[in-house]
C-alpha atoms as a PDB file:
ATOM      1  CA  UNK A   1       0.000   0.000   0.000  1.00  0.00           C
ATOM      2  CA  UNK A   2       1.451   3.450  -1.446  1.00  0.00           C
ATOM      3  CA  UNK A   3       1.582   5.884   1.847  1.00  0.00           C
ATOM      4  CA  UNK A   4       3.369   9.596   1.503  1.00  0.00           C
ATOM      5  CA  UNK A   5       2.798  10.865   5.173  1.00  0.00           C
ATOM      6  CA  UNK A   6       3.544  14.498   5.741  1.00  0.00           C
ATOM      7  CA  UNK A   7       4.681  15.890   9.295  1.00  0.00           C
ATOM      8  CA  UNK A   8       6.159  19.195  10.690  1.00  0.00           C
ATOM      9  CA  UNK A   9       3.749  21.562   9.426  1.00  0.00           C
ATOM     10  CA  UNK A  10       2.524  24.303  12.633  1.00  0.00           C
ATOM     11  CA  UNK A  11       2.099  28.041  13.046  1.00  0.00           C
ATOM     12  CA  UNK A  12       5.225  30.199  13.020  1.00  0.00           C
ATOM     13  CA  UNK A  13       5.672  34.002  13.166  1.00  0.00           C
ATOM     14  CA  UNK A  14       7.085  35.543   9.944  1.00  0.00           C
ATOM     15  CA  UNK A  15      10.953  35.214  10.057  1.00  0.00           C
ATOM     16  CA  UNK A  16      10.397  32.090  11.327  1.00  0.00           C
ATOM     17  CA  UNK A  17      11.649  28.438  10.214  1.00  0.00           C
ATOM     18  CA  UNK A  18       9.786  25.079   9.928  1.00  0.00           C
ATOM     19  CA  UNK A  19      11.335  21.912   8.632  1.00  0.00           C
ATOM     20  CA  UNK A  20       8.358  19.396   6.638  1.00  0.00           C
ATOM     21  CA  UNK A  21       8.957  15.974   6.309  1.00  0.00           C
ATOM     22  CA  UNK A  22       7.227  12.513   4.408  1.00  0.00           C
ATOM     23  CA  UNK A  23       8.062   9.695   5.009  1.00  0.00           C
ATOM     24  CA  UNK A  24       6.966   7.259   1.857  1.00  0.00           C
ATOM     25  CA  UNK A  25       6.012   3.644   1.500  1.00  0.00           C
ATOM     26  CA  UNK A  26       4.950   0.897  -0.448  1.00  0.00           C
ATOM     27  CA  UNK A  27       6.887   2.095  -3.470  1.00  0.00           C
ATOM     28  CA  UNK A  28      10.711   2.479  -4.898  1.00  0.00           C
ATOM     29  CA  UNK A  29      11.297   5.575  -3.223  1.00  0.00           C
ATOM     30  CA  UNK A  30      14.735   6.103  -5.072  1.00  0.00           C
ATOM     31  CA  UNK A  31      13.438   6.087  -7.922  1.00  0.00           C
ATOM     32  CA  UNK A  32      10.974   8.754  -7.773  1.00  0.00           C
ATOM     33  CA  UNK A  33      11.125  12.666  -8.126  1.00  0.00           C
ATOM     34  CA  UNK A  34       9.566  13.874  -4.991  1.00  0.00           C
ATOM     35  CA  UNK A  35       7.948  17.316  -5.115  1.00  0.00           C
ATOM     36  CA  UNK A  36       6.922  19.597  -2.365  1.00  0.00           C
ATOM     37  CA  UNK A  37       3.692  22.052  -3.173  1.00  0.00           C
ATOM     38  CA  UNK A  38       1.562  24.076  -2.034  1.00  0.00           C
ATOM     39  CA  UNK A  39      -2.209  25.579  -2.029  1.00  0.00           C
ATOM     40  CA  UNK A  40      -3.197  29.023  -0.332  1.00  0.00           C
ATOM     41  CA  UNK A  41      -6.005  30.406   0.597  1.00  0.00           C
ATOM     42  CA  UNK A  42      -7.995  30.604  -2.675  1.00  0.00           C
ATOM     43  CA  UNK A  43      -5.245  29.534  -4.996  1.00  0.00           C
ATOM     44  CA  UNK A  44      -4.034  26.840  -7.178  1.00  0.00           C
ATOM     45  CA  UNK A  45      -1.943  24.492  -6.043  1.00  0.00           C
ATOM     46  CA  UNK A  46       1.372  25.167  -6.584  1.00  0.00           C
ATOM     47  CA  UNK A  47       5.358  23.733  -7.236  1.00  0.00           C
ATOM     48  CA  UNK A  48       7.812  24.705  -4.719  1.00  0.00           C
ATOM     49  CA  UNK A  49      10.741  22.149  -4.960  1.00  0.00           C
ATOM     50  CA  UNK A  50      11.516  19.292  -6.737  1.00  0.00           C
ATOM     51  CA  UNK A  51      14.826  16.865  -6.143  1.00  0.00           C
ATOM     52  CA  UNK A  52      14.945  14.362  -8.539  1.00  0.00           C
ATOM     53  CA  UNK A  53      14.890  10.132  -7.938  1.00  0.00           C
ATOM     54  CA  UNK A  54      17.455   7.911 -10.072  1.00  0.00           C
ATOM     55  CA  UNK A  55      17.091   5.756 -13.002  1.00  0.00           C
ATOM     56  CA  UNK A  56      18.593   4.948 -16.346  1.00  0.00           C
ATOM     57  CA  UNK A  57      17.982   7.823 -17.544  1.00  0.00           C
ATOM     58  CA  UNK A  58      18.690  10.241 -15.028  1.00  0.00           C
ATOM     59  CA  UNK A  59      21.208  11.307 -12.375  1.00  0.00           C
ATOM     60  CA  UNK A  60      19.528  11.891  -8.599  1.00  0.00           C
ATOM     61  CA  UNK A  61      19.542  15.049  -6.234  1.00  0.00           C
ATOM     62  CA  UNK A  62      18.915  17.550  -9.035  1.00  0.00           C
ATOM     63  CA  UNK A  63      16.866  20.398  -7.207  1.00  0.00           C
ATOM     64  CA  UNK A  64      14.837  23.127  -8.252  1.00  0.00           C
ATOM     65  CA  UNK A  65      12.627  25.827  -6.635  1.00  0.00           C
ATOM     66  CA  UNK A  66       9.967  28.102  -7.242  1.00  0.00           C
ATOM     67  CA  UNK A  67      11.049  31.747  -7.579  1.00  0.00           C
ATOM     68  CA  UNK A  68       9.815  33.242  -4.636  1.00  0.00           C
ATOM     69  CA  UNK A  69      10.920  30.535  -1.999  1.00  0.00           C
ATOM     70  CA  UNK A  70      14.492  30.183  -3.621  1.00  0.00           C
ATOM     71  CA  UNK A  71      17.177  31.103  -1.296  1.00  0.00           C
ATOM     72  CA  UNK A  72      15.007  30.706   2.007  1.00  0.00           C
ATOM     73  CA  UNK A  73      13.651  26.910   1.411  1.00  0.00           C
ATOM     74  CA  UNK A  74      15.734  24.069   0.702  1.00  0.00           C
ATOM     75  CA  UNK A  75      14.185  20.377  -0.382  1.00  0.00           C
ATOM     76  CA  UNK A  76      16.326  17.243   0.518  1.00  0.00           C
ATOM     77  CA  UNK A  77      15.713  13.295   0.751  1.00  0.00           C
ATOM     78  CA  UNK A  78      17.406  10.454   2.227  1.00  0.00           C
ATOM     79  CA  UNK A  79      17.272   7.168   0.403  1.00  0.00           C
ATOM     80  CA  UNK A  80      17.943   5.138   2.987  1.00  0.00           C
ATOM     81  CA  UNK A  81      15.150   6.213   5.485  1.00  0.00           C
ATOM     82  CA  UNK A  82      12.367   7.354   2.063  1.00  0.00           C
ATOM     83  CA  UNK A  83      12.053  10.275   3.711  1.00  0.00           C
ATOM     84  CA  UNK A  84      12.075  14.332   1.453  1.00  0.00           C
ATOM     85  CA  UNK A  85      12.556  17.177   3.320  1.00  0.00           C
ATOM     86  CA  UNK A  86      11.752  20.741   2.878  1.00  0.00           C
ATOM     87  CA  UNK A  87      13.758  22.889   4.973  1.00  0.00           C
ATOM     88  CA  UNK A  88      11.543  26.708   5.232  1.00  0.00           C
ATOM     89  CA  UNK A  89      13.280  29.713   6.727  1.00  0.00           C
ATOM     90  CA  UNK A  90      12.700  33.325   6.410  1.00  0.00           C
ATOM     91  CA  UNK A  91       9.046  32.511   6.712  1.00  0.00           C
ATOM     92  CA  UNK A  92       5.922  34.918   5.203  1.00  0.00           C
ATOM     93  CA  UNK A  93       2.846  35.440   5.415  1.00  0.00           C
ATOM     94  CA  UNK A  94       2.224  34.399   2.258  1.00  0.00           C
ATOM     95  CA  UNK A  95       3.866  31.155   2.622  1.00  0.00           C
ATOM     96  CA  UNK A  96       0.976  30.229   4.323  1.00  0.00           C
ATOM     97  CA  UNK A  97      -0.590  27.376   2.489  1.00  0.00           C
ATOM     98  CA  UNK A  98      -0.910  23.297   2.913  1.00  0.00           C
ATOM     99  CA  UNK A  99       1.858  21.956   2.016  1.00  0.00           C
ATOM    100  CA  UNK A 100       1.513  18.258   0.042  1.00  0.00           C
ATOM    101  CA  UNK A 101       4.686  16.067  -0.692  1.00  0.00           C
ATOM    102  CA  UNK A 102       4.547  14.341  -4.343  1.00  0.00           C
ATOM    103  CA  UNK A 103       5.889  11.063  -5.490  1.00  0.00           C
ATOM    104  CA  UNK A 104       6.317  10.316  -9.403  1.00  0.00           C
ATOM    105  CA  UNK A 105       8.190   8.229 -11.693  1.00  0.00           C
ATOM    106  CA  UNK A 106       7.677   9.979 -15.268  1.00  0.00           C
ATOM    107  CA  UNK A 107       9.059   6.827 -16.962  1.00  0.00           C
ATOM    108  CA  UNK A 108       6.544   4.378 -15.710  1.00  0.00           C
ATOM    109  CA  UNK A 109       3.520   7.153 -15.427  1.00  0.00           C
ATOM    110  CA  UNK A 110       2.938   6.422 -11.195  1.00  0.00           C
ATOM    111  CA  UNK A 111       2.912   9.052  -9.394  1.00  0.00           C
ATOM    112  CA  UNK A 112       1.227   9.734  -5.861  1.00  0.00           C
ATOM    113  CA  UNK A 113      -0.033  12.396  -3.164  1.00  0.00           C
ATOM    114  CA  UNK A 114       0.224  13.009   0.198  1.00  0.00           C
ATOM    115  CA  UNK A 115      -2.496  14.378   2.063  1.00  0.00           C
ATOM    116  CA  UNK A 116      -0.850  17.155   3.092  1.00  0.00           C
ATOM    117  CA  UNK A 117       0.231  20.123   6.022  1.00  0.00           C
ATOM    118  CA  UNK A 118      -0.824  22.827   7.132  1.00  0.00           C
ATOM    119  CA  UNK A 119       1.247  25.934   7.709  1.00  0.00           C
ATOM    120  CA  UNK A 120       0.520  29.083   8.840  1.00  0.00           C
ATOM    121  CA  UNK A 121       2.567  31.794   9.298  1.00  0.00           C
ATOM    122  CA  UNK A 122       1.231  35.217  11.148  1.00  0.00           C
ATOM    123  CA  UNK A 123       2.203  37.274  13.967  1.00  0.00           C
END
C-alpha cells in the first residue's frame, strides 16, 4: 500500500523556520522525483521544490525551486530512510498554504499524493 505521510507543518511568526517531512512507503522511493507544493487560501496548487529520484535515464539530487521561496527553502531526501525534506526559513505570510509532498516516476507514469500540512505563518 502506497503511503506519503507528511509531518512538521505548525504556526510560526514571519521570520520564522519550519522543517516538513514525508516519510513514503509501499513504493521504490529512489526512484521517484519527490515534489513539495503548495495551495493558499484561494489559490491553485502550486510547485515549490523538486529533487529528482534515479534511473537509467537520469542522475539523482537535481533540485529546483519556485522563484519566490528560492534562497530561504531548501528540499532534501534520504534514500535510505524514504524520507524528502523541505527545509523553510525566512518565513511569510504568504507562505501560508498546505503543504503536500509528491511522489512520481515519469518513466513508468505512477505518481502519488500526500495528504498534506498545514502551515501558517502570522504574527
Amino acid at each position: 500500500q502506497v503511503q506519503l505521510v507528511e509531518s512538521g507543518g505548525g504556526s510560526v511568526q514571519p521570520g520564522g523556520s519550519l522543517r516538513l517531512s514525508c516519510v513514503a512507503s509501499g513504493f521504490a522511493f529512489r526512484n521517484y522525483d519527490m515534489s513539495w507544493y503548495r495551495q493558499g487560501p484561494g489559490k491553485e496548487r502550486e510547485l515549490v521544490a523538486r529533487v529528482t529520484g534515479t534511473d537509467l535515464t537520469k542522475t539523482g539530487n537535481a533540485k529546483n525551486y519556485a522563484g519566490d521561496v528560492k534562497g530561504r527553502f531548501t528540499i532534501s531526501r534520504d534514500n535510505a530512510k524514504n524520507t524528502v525534506y523541505l527545509q523553510m526559513n525566512s518565513l511569510k505570510p504568504e507562505d501560508t498554504a498546505v503543504y503536500y509532498c509528491h511522489a512520481q516516476w515519469v518513466r513508468i507514469g505512477k505518481d502519488y499524493w500526500g495528504k498534506g500540512a498545514l502551515v501558517t505563518v502570522s504574527s
